[in-house]
N, C-alpha and C. Protein backbone atom coordinates (compact mmCIF):
# COMPACT_ATOMS: atom_id res chain seq x y z
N UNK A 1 0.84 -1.18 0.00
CA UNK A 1 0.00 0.00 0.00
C UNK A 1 0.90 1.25 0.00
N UNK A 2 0.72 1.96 -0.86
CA UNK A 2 1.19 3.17 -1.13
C UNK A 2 1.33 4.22 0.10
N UNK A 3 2.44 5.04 0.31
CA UNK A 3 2.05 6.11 1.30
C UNK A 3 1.48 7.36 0.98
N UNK A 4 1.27 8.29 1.85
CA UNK A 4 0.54 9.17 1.40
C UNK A 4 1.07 10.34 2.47
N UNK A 5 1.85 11.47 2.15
CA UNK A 5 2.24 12.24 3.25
C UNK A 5 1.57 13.62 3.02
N UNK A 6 1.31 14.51 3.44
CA UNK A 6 0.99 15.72 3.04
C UNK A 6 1.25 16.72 3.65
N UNK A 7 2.28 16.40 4.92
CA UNK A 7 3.08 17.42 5.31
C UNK A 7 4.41 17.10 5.57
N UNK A 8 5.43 18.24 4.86
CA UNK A 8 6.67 18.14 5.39
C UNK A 8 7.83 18.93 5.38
N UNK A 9 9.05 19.11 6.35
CA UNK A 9 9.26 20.43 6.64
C UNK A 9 10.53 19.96 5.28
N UNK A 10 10.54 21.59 4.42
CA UNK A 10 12.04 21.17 3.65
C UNK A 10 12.85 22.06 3.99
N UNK A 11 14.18 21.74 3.97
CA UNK A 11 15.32 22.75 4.09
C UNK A 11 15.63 22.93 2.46
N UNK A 12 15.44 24.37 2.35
CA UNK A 12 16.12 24.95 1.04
C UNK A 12 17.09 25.48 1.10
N UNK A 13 18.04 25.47 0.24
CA UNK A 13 19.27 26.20 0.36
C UNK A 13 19.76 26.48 -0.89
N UNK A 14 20.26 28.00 -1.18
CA UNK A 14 20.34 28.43 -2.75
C UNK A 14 21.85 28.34 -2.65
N UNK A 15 21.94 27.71 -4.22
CA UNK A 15 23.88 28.24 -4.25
C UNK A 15 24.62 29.47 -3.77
N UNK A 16 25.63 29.88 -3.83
CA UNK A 16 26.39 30.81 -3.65
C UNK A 16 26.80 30.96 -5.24
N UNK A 17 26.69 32.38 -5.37
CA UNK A 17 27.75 33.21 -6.18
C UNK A 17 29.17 32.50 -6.36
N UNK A 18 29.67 32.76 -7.58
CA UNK A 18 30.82 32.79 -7.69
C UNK A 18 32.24 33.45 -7.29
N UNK A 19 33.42 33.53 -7.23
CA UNK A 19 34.18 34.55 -7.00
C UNK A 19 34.75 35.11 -8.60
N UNK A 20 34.74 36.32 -8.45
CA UNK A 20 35.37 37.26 -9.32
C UNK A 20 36.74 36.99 -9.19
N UNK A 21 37.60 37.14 -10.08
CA UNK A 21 38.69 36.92 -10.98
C UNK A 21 39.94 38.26 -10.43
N UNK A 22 40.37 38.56 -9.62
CA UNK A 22 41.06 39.33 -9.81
C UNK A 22 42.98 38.96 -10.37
N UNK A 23 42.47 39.78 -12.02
CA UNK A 23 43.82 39.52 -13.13
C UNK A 23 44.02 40.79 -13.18
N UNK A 24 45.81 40.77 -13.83
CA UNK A 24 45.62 41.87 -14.53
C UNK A 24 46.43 41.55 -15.71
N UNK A 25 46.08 42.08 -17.02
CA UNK A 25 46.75 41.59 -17.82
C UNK A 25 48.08 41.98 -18.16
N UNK A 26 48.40 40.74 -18.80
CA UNK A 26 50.17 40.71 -19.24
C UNK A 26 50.15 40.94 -20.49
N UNK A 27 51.55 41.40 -20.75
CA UNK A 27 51.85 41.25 -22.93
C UNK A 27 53.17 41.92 -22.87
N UNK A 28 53.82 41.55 -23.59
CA UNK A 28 55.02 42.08 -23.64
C UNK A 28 54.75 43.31 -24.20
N UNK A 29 56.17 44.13 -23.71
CA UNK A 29 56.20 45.54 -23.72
C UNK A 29 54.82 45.84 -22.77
N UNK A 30 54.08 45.67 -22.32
CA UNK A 30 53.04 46.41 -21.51
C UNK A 30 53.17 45.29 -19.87
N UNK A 31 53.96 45.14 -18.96
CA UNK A 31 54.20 44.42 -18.13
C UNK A 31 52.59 44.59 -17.14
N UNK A 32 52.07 45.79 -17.05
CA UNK A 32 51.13 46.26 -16.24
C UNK A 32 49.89 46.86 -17.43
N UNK A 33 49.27 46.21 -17.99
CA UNK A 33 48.53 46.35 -18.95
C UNK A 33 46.87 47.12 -18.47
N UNK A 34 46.67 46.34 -17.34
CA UNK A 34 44.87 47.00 -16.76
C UNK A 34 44.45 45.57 -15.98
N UNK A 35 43.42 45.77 -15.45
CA UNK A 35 42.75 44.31 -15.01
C UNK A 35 41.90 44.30 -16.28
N UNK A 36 41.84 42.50 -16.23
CA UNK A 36 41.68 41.70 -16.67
C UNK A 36 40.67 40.80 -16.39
N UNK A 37 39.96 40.45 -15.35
CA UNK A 37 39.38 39.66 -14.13
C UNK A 37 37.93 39.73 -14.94
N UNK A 38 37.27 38.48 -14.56
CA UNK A 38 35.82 38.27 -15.17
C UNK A 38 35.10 38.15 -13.78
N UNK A 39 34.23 38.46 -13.77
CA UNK A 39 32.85 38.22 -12.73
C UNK A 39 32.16 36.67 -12.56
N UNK A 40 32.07 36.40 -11.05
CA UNK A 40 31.44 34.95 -10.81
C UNK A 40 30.44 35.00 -11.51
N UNK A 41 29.80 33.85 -11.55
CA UNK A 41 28.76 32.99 -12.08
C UNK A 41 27.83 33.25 -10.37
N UNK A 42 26.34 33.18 -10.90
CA UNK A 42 24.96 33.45 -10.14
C UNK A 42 25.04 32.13 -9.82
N UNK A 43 24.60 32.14 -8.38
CA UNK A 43 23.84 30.83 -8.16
C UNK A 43 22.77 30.66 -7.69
N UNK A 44 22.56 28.85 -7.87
CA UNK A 44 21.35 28.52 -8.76
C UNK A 44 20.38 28.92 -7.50
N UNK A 45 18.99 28.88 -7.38
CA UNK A 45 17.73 29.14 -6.67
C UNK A 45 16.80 28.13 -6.92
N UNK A 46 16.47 27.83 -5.45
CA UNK A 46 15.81 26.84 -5.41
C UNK A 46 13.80 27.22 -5.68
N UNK A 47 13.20 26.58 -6.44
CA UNK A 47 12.32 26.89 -7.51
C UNK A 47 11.11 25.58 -6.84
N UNK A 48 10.00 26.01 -6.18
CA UNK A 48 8.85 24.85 -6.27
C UNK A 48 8.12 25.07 -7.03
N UNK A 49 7.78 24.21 -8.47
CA UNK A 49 6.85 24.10 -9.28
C UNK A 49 6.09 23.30 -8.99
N UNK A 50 4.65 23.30 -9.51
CA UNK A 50 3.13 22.67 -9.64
C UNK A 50 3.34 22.01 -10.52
N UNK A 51 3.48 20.52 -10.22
CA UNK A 51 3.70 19.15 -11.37
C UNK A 51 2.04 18.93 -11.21
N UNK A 52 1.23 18.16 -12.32
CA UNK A 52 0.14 17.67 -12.35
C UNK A 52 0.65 16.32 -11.98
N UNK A 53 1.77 15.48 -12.53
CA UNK A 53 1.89 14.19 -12.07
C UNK A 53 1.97 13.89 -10.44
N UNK A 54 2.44 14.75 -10.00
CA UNK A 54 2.93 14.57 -8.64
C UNK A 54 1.39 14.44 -7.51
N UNK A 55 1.53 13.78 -6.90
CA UNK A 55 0.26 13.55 -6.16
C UNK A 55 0.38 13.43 -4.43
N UNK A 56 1.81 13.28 -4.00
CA UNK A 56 2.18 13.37 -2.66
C UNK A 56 3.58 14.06 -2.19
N UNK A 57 3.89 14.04 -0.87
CA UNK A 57 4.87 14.64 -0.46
C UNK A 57 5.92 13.80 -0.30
N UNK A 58 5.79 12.51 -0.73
CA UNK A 58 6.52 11.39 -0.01
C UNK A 58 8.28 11.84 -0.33
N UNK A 59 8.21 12.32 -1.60
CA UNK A 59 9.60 12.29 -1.76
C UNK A 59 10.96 13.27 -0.93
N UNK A 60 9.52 14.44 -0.53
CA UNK A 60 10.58 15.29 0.44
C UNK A 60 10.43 14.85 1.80
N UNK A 61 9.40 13.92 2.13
CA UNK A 61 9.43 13.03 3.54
C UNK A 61 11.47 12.03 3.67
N UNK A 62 11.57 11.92 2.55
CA UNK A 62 12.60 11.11 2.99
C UNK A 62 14.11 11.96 2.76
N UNK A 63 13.74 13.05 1.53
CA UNK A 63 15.05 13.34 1.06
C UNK A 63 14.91 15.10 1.84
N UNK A 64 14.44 15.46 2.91
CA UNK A 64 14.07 16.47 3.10
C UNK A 64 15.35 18.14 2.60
N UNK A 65 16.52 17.75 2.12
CA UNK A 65 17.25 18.80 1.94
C UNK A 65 17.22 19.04 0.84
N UNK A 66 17.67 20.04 0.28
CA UNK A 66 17.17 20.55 -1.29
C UNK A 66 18.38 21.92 -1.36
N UNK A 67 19.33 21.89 -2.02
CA UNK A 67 20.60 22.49 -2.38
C UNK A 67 20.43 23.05 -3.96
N UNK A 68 20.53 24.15 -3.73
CA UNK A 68 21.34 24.62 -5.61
C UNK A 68 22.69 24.48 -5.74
N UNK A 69 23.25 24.41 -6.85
CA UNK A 69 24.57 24.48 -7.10
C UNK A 69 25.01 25.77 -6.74
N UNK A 70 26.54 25.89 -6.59
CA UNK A 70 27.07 27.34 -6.58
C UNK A 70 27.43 27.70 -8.10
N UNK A 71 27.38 29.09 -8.25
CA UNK A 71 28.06 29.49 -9.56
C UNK A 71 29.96 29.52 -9.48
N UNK A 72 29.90 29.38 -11.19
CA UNK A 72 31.39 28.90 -11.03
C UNK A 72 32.47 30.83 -11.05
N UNK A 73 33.56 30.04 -10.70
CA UNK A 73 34.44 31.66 -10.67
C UNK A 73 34.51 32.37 -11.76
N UNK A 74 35.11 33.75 -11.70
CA UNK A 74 35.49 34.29 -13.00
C UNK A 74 37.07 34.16 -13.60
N UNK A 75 37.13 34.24 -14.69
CA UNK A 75 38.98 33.96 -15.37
C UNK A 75 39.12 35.52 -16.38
N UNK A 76 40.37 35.33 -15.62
CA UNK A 76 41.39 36.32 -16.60
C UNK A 76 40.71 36.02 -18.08
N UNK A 77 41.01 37.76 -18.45
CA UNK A 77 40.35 37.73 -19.82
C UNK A 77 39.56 38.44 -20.15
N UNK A 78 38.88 38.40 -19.29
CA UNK A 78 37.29 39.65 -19.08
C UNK A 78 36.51 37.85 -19.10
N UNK A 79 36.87 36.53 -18.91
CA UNK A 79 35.55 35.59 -19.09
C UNK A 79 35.07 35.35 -17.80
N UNK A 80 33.57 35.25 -17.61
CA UNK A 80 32.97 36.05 -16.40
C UNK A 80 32.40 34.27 -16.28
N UNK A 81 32.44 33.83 -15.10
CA UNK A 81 31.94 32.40 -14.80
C UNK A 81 30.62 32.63 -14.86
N UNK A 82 30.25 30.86 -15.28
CA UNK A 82 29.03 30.43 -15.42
C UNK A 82 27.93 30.31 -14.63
N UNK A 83 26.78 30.72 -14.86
CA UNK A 83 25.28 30.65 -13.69
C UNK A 83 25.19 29.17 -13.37
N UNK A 84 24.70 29.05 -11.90
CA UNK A 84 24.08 27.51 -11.98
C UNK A 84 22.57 27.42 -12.20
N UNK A 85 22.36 26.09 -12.56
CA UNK A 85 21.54 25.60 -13.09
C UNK A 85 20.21 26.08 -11.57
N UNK A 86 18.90 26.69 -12.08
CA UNK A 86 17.67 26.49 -10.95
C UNK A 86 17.86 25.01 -10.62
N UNK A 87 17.43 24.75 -9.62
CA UNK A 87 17.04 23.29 -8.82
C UNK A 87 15.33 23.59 -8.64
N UNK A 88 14.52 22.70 -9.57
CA UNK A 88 13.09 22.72 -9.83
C UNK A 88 12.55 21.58 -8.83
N UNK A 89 11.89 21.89 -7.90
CA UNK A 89 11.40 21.00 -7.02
C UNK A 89 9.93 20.60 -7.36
N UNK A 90 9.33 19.46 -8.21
CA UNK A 90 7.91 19.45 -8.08
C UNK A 90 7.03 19.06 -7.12
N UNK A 91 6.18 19.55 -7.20
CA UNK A 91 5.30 19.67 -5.76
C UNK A 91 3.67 19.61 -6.71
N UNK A 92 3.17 18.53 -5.72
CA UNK A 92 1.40 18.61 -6.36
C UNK A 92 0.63 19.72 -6.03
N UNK A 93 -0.17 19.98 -6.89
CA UNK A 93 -1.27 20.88 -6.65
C UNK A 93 -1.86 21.34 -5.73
N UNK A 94 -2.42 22.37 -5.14
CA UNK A 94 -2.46 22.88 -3.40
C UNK A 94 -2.01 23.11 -2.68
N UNK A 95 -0.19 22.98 -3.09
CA UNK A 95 0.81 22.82 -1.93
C UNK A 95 0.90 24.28 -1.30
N UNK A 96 0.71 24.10 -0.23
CA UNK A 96 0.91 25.73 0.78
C UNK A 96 2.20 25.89 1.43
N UNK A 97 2.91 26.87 0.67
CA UNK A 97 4.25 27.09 1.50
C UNK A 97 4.02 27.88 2.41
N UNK A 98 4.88 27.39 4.08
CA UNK A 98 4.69 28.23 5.30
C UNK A 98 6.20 28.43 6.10
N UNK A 99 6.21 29.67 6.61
CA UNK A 99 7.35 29.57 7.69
C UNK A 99 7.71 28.80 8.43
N UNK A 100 8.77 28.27 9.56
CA UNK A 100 8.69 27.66 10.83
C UNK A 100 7.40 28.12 11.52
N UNK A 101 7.08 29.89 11.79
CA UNK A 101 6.02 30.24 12.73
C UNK A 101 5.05 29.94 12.07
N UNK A 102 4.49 29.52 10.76
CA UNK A 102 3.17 28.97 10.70
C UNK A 102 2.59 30.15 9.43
N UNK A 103 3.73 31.66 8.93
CA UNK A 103 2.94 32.30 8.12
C UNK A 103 2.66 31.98 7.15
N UNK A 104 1.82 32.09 6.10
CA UNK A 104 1.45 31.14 4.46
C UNK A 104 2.94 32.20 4.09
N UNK A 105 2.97 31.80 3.62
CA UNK A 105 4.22 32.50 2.15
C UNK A 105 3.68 32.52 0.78
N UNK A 106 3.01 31.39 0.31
CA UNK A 106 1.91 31.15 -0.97
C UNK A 106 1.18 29.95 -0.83
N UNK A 107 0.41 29.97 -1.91
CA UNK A 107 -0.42 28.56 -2.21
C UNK A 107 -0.28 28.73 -3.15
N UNK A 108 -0.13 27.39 -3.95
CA UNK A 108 0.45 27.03 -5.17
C UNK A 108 -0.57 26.45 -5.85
N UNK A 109 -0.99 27.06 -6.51
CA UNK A 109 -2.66 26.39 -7.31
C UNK A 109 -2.60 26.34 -8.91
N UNK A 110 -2.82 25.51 -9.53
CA UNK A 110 -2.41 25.61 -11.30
C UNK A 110 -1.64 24.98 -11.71
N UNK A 111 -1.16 24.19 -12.83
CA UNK A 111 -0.13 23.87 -13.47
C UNK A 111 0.63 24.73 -13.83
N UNK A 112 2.23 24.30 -13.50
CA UNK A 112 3.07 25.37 -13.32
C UNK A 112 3.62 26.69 -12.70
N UNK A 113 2.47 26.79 -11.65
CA UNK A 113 2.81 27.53 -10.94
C UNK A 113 4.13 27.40 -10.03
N UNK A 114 4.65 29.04 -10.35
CA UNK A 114 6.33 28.62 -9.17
C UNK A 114 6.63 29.24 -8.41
N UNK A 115 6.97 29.18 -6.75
CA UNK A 115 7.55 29.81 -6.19
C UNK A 115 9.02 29.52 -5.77
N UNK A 116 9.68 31.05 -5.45
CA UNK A 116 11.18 30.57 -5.08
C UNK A 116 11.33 30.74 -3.68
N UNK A 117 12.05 29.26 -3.14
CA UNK A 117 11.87 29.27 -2.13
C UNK A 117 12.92 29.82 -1.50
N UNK A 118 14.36 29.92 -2.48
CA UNK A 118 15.52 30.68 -1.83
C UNK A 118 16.45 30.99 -3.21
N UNK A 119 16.66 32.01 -3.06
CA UNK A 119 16.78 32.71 -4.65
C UNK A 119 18.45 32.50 -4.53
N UNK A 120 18.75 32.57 -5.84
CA UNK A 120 20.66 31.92 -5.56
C UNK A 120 21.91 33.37 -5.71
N UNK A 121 22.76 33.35 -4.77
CA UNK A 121 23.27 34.81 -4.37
C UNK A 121 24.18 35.22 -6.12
N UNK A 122 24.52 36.26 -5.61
CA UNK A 122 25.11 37.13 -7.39
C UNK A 122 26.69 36.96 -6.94
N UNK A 123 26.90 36.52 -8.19
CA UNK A 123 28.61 36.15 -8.43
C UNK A 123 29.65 37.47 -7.95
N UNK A 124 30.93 37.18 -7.67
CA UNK A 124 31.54 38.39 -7.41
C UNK A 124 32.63 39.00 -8.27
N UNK A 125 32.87 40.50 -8.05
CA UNK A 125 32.99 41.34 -9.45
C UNK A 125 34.33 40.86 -9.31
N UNK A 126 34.88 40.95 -10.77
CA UNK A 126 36.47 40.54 -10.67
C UNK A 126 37.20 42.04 -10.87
C-alpha cells in the first residue's frame, strides 16, 4: 500500500555566487597592462513548481534537503563564470508554503505555478 504524506518540513538552500577573478593583464612591452578579471557565475535558486503528475509529499518526507549548485568563478580575460543551473522541485497541486512560525508565504494552485523558495546569491565582481 502506497504512502501518502501531506506534510513536510524542507530545508532549502540556494547556491552561492561565484568569485570574481582578480587579473591583470600581461603582454610584452606592456608588463602592467589594466585588469583583466571576469565576474562569478549566479547561483542557482531553489524553484517549487506545480507538477500535475505529482500527487504526494513522499519524496521530500525522505530526502528532506534541497541544495542549488554554486556558480562557477570568473577567469582572466574579461571571461565572467558560469550561472548555476535552478534546482526545480515538483510539488502537487495545493501545496501551501509556510514559515517555521506557521505564516502562508503562498499557495500554489495551477499547473506550473512557481515559487522561489531561496533565490541563488550574485557572483563576485572581478
Amino acid at each position: 500500500m502506497p504512502k501518502f504524506v501531506d506534510r513536510v518540513v524542507v530545508h532549502a538552500t540556494a547556491g552561492a555566487g561565484g568569485n570574481g577573478c582578480a587579473s591583470v593583464h600581461r603582454e610584452k612591452f606592456k608588463p602592467l597592462g589594466g585588469p583583466d578579471g571576469g565576474n562569478g557565475g549566479r547561483g542557482g535558486s531553489v524553484v517549487l513548481v506545480v507538477d500535475p503528475g505529482v500527487h504526494t509529499l513522499l519524496d521530500f518526507h525522505h530526502r528532506p534537503h534541497a541544495a542549488a549548485r554554486n556558480g562557477k568563478q570568473g577567469q582572466g580575460g574579461f571571461k565572467a563564470g558560469a550561472n548555476a543551473d535552478d534546482l526545480e522541485l515538483a510539488v502537487p497541486d495545493g501545496t501551501v508554503v509556510m514559515t517555521s512560525d506557521g505564516e502562508v508565504l503562498a499557495d500554489l494552485v495551477g499547473p506550473g505555478t512557481r515559487f522561489v523558495a531561496a533565490a541563488g546569491g550574485r557572483g563576485g565582481l572581478g
